[in-house]
C-alpha atoms as a PDB file:
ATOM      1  CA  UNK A   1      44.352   7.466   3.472  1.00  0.00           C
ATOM      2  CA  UNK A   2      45.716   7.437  -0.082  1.00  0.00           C
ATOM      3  CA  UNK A   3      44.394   9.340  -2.798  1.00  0.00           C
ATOM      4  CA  UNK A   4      42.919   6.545  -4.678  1.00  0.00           C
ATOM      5  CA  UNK A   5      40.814   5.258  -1.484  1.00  0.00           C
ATOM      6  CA  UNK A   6      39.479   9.238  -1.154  1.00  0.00           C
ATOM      7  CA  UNK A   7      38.681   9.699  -4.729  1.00  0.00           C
ATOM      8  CA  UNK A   8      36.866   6.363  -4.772  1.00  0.00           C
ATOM      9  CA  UNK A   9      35.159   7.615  -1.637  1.00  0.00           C
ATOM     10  CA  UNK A  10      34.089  11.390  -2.994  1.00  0.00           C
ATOM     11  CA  UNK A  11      32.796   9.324  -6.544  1.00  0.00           C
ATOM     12  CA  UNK A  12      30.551   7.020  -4.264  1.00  0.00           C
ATOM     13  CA  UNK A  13      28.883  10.245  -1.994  1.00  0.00           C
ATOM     14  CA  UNK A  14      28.882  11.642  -5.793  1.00  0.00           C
ATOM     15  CA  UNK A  15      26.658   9.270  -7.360  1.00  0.00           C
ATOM     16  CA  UNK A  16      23.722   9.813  -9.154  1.00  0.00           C
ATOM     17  CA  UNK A  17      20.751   7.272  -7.297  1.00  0.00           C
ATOM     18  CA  UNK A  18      17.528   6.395  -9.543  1.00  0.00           C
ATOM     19  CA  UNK A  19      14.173   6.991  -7.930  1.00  0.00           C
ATOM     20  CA  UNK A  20      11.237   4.501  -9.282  1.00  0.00           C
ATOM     21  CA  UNK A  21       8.367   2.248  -8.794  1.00  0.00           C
ATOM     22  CA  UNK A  22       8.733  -1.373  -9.098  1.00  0.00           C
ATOM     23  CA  UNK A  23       6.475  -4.060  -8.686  1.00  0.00           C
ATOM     24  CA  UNK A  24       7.323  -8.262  -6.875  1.00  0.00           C
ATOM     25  CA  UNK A  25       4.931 -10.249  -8.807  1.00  0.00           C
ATOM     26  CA  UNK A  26       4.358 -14.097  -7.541  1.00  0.00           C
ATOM     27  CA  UNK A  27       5.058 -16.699 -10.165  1.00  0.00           C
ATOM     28  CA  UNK A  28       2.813 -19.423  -7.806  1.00  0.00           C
ATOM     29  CA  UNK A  29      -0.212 -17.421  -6.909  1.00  0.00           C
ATOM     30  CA  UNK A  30      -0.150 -14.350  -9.328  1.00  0.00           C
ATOM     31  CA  UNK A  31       0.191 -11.456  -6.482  1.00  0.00           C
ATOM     32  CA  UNK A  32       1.077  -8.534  -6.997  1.00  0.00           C
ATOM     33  CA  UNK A  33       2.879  -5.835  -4.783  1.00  0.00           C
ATOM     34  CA  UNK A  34       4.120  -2.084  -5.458  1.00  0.00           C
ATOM     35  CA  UNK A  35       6.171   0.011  -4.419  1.00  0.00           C
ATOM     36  CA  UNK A  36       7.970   3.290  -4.391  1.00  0.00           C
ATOM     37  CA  UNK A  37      11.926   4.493  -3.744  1.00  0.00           C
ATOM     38  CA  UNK A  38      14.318   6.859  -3.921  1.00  0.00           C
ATOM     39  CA  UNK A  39      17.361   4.294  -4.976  1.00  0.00           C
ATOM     40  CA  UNK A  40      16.046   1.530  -6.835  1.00  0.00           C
ATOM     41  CA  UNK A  41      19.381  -0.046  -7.501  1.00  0.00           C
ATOM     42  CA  UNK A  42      19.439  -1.323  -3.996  1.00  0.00           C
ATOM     43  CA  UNK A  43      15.701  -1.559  -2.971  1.00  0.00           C
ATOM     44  CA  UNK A  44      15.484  -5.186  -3.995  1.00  0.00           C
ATOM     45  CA  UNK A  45      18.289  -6.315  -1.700  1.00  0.00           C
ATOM     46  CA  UNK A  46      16.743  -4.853   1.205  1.00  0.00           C
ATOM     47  CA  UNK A  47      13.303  -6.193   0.943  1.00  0.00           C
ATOM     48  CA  UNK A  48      14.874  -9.968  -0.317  1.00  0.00           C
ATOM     49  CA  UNK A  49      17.176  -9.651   2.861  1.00  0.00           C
ATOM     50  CA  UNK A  50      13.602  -8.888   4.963  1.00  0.00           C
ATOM     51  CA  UNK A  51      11.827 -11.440   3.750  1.00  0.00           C
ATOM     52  CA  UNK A  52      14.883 -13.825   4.394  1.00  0.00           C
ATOM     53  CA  UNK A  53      14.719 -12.932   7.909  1.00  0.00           C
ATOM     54  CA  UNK A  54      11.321 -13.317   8.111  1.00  0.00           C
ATOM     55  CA  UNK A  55      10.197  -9.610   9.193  1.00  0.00           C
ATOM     56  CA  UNK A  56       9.139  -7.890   6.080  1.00  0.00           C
ATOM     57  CA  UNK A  57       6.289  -5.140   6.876  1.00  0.00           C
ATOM     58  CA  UNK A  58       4.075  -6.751   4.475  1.00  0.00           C
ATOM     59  CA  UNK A  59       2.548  -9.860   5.519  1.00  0.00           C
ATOM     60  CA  UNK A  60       1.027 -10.836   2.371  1.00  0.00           C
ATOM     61  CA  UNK A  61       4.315 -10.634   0.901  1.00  0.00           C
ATOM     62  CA  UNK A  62       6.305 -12.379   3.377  1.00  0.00           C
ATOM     63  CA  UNK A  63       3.444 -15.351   3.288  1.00  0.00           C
ATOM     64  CA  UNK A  64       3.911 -15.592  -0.172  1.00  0.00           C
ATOM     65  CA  UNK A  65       7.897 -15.869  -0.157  1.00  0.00           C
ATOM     66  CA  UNK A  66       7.792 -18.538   3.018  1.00  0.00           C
ATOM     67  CA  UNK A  67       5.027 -20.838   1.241  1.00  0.00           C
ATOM     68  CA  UNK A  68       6.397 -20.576  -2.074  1.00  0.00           C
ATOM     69  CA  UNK A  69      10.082 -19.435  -2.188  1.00  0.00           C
ATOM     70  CA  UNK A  70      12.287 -16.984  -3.512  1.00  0.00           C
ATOM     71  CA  UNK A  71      12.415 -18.480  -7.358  1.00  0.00           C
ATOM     72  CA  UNK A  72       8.970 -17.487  -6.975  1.00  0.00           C
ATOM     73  CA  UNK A  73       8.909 -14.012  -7.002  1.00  0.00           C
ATOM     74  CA  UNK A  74      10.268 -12.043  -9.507  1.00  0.00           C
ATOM     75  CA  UNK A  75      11.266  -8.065  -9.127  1.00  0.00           C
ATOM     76  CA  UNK A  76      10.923  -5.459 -12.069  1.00  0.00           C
ATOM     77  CA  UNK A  77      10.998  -1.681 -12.237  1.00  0.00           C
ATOM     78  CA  UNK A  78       7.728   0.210 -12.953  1.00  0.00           C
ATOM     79  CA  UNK A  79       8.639   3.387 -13.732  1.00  0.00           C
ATOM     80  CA  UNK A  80      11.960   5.346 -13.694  1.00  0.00           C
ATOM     81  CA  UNK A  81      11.863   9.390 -12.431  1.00  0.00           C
ATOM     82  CA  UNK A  82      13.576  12.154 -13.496  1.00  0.00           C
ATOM     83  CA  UNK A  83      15.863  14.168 -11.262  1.00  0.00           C
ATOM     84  CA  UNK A  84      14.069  16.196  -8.997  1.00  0.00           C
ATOM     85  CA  UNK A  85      15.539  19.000  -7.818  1.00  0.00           C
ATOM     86  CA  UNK A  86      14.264  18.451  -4.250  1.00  0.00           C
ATOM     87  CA  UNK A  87      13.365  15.358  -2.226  1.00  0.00           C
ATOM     88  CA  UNK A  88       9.757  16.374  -0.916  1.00  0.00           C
ATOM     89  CA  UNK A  89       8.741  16.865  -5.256  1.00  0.00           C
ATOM     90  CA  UNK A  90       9.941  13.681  -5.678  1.00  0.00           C
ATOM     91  CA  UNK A  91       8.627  11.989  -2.854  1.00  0.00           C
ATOM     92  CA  UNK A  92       5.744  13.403  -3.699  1.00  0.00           C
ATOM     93  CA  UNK A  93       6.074  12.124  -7.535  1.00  0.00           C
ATOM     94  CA  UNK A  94       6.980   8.802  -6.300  1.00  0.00           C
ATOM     95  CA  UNK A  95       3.781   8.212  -3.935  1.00  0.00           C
ATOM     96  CA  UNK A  96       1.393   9.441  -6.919  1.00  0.00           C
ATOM     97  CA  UNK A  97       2.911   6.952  -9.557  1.00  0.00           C
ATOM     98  CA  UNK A  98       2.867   4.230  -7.373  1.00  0.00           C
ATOM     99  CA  UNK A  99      -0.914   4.353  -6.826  1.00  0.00           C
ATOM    100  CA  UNK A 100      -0.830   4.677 -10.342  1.00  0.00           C
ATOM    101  CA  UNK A 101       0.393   1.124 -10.476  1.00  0.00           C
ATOM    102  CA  UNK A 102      -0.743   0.080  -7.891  1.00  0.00           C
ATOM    103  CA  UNK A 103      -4.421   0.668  -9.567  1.00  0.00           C
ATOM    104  CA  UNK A 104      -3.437  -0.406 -13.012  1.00  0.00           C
ATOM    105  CA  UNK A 105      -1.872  -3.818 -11.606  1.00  0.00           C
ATOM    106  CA  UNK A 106      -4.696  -4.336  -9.380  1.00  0.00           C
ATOM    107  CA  UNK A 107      -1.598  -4.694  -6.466  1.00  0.00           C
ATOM    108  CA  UNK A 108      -0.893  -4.405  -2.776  1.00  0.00           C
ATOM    109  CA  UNK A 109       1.410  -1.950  -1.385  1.00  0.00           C
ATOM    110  CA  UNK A 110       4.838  -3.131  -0.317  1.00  0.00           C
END
């Protein structure tokens, strides 16, 4: 393995990930769904792959992207966390700010 493949490798275990809320809102019906996680750089790929597949947890959502389409919904981040210095605070953290928005957008839970 050369050195450049191994230092690429150590910066990628190295990197710092972004814990958050965000919230899918649909353009078509006004909907609104929220949720919490640890990386939010690559939470909307997984749920956009889901729903592509047609097995995404929440119904509501997935009725929403197969009667109206993907240009429909939009994603945006909430809320951004601090570092925690363990994962159960910031699990914790996470869960309380996204009822938090959940309440305040009136939205379902992705």
């Amino acid at each position: 393995m050369t050195s450049a493949r191994k230092a690429a490798i150590a910066a990628y275990k190295e990197r710092k990930t972004i814990a958050g809320v965000f919230v899918i809102r649909c353009k078509a019906t006004s909907e609104t769904w929220v949720g919490q996680t640890p990386n939010l750089e690559k939470i909307q790929n997984r749920i956009w792959f889901t729903l592509r597949q047609g097995s995404h947890s929440c119904r509501s959502l997935q009725a929403a992207w197969t009667a109206h389409g993907p240009d429909s919904l939009t994603f945006e981040t909430c809320e951004r966390l601090e570092e925690e210095e363990t994962p159960y605070i910031r699990d914790a953290l996470l869960k309380e700010r996204a009822l938090h928005w959940r309440s305040r957008l009136n939205a379902e839970a992705v």
